[in-house]
C-alpha atoms as a PDB file:
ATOM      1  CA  UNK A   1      -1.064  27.477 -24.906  1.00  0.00           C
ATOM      2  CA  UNK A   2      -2.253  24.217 -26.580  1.00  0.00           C
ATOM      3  CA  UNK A   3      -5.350  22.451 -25.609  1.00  0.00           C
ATOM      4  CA  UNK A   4      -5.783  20.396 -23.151  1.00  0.00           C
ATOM      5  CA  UNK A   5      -5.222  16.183 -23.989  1.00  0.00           C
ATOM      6  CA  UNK A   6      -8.414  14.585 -24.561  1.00  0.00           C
ATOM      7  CA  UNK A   7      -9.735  13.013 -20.788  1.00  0.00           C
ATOM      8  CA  UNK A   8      -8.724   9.216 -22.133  1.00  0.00           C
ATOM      9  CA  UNK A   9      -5.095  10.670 -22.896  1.00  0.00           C
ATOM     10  CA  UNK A  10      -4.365  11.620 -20.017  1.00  0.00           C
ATOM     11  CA  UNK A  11      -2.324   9.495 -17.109  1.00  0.00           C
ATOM     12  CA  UNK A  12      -4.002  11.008 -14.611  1.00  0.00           C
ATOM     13  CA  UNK A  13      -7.134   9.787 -15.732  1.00  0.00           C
ATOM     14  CA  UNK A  14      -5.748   6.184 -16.759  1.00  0.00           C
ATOM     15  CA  UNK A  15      -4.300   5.583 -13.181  1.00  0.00           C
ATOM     16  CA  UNK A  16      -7.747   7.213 -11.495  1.00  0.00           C
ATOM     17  CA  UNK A  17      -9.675   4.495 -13.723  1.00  0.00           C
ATOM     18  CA  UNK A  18      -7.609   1.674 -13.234  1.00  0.00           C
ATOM     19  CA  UNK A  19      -7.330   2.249  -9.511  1.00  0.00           C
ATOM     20  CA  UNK A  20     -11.700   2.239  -9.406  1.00  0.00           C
ATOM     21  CA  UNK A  21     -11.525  -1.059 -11.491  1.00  0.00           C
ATOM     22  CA  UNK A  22      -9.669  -2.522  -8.921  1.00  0.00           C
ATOM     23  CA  UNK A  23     -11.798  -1.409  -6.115  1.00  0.00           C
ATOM     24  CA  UNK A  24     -14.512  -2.304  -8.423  1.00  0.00           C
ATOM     25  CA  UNK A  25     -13.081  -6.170  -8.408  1.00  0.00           C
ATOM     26  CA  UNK A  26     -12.133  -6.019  -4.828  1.00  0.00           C
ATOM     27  CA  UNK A  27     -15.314  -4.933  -3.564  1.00  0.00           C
ATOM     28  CA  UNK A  28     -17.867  -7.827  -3.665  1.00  0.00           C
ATOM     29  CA  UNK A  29     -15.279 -10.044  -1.885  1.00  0.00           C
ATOM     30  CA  UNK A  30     -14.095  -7.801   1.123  1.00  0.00           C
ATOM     31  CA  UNK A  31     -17.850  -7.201   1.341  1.00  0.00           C
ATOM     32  CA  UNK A  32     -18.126 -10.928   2.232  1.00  0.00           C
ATOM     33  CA  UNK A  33     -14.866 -10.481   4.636  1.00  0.00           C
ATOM     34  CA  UNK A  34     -16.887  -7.559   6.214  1.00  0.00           C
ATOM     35  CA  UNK A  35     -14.381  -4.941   5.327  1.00  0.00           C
ATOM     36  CA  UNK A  36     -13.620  -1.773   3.506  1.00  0.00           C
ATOM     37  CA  UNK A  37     -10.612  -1.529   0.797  1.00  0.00           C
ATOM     38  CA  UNK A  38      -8.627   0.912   2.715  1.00  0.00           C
ATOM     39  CA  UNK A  39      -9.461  -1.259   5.781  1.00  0.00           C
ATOM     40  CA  UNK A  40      -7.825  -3.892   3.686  1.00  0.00           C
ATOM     41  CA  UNK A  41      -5.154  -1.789   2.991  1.00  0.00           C
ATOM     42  CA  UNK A  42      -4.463  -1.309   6.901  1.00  0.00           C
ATOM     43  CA  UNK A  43      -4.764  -4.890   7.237  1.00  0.00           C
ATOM     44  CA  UNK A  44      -2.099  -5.580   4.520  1.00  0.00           C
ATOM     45  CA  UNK A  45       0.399  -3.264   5.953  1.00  0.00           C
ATOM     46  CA  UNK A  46       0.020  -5.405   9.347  1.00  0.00           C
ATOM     47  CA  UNK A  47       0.308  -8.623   7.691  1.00  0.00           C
ATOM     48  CA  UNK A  48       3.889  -7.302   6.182  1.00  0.00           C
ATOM     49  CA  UNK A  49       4.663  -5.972   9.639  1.00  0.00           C
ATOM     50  CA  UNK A  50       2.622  -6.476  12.446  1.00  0.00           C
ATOM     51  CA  UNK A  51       2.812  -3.612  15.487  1.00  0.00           C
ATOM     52  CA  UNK A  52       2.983  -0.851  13.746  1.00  0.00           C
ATOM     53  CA  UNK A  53       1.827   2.543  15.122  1.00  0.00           C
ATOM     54  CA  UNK A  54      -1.002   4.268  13.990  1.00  0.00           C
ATOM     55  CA  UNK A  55       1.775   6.820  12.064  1.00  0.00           C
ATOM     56  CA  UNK A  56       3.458   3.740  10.686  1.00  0.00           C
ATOM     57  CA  UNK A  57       0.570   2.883   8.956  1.00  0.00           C
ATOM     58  CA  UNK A  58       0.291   5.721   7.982  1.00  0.00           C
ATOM     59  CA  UNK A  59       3.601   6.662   6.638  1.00  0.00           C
ATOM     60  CA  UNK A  60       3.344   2.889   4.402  1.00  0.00           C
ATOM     61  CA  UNK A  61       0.089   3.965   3.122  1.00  0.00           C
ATOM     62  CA  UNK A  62       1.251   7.556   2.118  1.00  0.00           C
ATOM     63  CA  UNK A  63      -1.652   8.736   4.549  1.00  0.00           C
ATOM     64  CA  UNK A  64      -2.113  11.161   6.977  1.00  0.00           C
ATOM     65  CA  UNK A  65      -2.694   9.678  11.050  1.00  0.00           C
ATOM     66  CA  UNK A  66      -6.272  11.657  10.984  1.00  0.00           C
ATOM     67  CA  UNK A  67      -7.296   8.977   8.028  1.00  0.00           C
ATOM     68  CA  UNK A  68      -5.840   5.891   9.505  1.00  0.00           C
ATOM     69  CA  UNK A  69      -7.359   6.256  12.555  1.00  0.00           C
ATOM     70  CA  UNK A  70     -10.942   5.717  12.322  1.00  0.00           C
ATOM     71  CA  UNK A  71     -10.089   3.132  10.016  1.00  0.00           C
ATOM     72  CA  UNK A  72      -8.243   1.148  12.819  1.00  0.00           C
ATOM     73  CA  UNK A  73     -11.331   2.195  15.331  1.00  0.00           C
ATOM     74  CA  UNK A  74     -13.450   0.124  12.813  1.00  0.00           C
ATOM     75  CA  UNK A  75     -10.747  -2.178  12.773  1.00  0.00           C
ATOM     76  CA  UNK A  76     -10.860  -2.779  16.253  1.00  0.00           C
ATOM     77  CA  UNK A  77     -14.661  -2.479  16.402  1.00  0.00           C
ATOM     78  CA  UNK A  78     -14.680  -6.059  13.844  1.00  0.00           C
ATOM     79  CA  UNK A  79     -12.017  -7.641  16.570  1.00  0.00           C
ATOM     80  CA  UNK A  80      -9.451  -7.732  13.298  1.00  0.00           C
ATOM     81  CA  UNK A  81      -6.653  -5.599  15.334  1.00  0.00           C
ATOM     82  CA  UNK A  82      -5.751  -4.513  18.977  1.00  0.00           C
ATOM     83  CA  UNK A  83      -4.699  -0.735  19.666  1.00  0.00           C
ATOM     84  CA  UNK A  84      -2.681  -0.262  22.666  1.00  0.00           C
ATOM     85  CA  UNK A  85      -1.219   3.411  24.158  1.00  0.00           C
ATOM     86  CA  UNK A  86       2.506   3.251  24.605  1.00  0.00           C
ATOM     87  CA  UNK A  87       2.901   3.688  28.362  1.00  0.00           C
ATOM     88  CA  UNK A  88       5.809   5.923  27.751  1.00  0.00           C
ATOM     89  CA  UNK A  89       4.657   8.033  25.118  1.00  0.00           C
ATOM     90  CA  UNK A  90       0.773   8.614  24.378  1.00  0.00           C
ATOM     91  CA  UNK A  91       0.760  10.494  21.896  1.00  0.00           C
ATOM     92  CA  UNK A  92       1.809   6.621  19.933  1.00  0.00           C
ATOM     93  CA  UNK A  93      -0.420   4.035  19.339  1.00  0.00           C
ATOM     94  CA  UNK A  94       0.816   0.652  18.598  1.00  0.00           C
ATOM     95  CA  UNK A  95      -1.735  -1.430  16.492  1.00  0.00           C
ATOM     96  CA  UNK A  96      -1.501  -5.539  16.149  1.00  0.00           C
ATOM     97  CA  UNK A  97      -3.298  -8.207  14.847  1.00  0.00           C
ATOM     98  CA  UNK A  98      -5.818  -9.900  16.599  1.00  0.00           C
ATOM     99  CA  UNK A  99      -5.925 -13.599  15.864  1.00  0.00           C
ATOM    100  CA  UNK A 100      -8.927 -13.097  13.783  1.00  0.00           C
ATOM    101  CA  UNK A 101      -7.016 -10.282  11.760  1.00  0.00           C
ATOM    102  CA  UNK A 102      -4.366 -12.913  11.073  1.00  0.00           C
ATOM    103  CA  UNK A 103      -7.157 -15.302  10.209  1.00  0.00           C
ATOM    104  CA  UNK A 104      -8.197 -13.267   7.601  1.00  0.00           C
ATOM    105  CA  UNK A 105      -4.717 -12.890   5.379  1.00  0.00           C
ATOM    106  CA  UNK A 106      -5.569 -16.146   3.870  1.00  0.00           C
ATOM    107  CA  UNK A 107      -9.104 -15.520   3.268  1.00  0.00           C
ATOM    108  CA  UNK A 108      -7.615 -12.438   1.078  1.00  0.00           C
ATOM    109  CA  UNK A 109      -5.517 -14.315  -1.185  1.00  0.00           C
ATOM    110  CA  UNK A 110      -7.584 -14.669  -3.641  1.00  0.00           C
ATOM    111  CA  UNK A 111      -8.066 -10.750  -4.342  1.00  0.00           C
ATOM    112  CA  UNK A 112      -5.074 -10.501  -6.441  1.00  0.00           C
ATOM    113  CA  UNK A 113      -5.636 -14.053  -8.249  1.00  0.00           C
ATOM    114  CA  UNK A 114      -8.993 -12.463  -8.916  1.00  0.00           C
ATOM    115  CA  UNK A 115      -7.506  -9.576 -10.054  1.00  0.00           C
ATOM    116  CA  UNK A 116      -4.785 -11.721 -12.256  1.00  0.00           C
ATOM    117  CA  UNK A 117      -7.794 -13.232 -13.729  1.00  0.00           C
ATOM    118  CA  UNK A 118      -9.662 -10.378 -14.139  1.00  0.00           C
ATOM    119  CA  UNK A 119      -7.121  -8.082 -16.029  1.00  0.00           C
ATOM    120  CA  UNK A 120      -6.120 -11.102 -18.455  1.00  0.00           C
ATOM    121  CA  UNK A 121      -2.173  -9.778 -18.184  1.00  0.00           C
ATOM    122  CA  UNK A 122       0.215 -12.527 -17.356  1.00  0.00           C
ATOM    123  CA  UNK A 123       1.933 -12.090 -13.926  1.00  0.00           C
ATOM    124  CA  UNK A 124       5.178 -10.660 -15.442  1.00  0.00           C
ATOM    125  CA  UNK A 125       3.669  -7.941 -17.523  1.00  0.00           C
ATOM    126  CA  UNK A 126       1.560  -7.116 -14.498  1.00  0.00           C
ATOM    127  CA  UNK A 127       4.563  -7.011 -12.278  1.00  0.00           C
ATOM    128  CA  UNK A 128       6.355  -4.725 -14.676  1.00  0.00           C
ATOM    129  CA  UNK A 129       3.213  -2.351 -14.534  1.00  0.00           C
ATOM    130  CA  UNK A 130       3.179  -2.412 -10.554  1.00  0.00           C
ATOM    131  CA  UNK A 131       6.555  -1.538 -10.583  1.00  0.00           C
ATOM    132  CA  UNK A 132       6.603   1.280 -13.427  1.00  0.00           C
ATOM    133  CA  UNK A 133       3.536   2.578 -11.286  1.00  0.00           C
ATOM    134  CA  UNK A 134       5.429   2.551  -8.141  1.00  0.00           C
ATOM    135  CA  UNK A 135       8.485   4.220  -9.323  1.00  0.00           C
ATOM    136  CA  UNK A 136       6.335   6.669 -10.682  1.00  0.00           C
ATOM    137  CA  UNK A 137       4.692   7.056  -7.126  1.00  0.00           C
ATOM    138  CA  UNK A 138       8.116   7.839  -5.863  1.00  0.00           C
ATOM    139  CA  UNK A 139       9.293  10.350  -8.205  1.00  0.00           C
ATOM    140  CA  UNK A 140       5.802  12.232  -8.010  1.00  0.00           C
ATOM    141  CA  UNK A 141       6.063  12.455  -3.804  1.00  0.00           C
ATOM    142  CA  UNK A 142       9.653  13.482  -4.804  1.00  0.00           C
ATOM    143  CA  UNK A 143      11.184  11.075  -1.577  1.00  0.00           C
ATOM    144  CA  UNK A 144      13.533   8.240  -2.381  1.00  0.00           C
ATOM    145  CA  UNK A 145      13.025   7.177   1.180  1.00  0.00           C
ATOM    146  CA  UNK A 146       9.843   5.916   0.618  1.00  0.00           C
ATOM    147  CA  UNK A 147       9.435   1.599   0.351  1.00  0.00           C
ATOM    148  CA  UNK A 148      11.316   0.250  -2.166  1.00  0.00           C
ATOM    149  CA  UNK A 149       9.152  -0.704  -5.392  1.00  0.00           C
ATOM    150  CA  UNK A 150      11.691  -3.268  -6.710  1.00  0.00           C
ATOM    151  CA  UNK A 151      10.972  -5.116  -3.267  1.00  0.00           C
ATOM    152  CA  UNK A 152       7.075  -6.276  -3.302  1.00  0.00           C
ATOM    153  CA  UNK A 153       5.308  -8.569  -5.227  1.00  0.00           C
ATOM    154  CA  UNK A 154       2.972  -7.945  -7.950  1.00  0.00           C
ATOM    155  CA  UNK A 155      -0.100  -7.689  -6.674  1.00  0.00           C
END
C-alpha cells in the first residue's frame, strides 16, 4: 500500500480550501447584509425559484430538511422569507420571499464580482472551473438527476 499524497495533493483538500476562501471573501459583506453564507445560499435558491418547500431547498442545496430548517426560521426571524403550512398537506412547508428578501438579491451582486476580483481568473476560466467542479459534484453523489451544471452561470 503506498503512502498517502501529501495534504496539498490531494483534491479533497484543494476543494475544502477553496470552498473556506470563498466563505472567507463572502463573509465581511453578508455580515453587513445581516446574514449567514448558507442563509445566502437559501436565499439564492429562492431568487432562482421562489416558493419552494422547505425539501426543495433542500434537495437544490444537496441538504437534508433538518439543516434547512432553522436556517429558514432565521430567515423568517430577519423578515427575508415567509413560511406558510400547506393546508392540504402539513407535513410541507412552502417558503417565499418577503419583499425585503427580494430587496436583497441586488444588494448580493457584488459577491461574485468580488469574488471575480478576488481570484484574478478571467470569467471564462472561472466558468470552466465551476462547471468541471459541478460535474464532478454529480458523478461523486452518483445521480444524473441532480441540476444541470452546463445550465448556471459562473459564479
Amino acid at each position: 500500500m503506498s503512502p498517502p499524497l501529501p495534504l496539498d495533493d490531494q483534491l479533497c483538500y484543494a476543494l475544502y480550501a477553496a470552498s473556506m476562501a470563498v466563505q472567507r471573501v463572502y463573509k465581511p459583506m453578508l455580515d453587513e447584509l445581516g446574514i449567514t453564507y448558507p442563509q445566502y445560499l437559501v436565499l439564492h435558491t429562492l431568487w432562482e425559484e421562489d416558493g419552494r418547500t422547505i425539501g426543495g431547498i433542500a434537495e437544490r442545496l444537496s441538504l437534508d430538511s433538518s439543516t434547512v430548517t432553522p436556517l429558514v426560521k432565521r430567515l423568517e426571524a430577519a423578515a427575508f422569507v415567509a413560511r406558510r403550512r400547506d393546508t392540504q398537506d402539513e407535513r410541507r412547508v412552502d417558503v417565499r420571499l418577503t419583499p425585503r428578501g427580494r430587496a436583497l438579491r441586488a444588494a448580493c451582486g457584488c459577491l461574485g464580482e468580488t469574488l471575480v476580483a478576488r481570484a484574478g481568473i478571467d470569467l471564462p476560466d472561472l466558468g470552466t472551473l465551476s462547471r468541471d467542479v459541478r460535474r464532478l459534484r454529480t458523478a461523486l453523489a452518483g445521480d444524473k438527476t441532480q441540476h444541470d451544471p452546463d445550465k448556471s452561470l459562473p459564479r
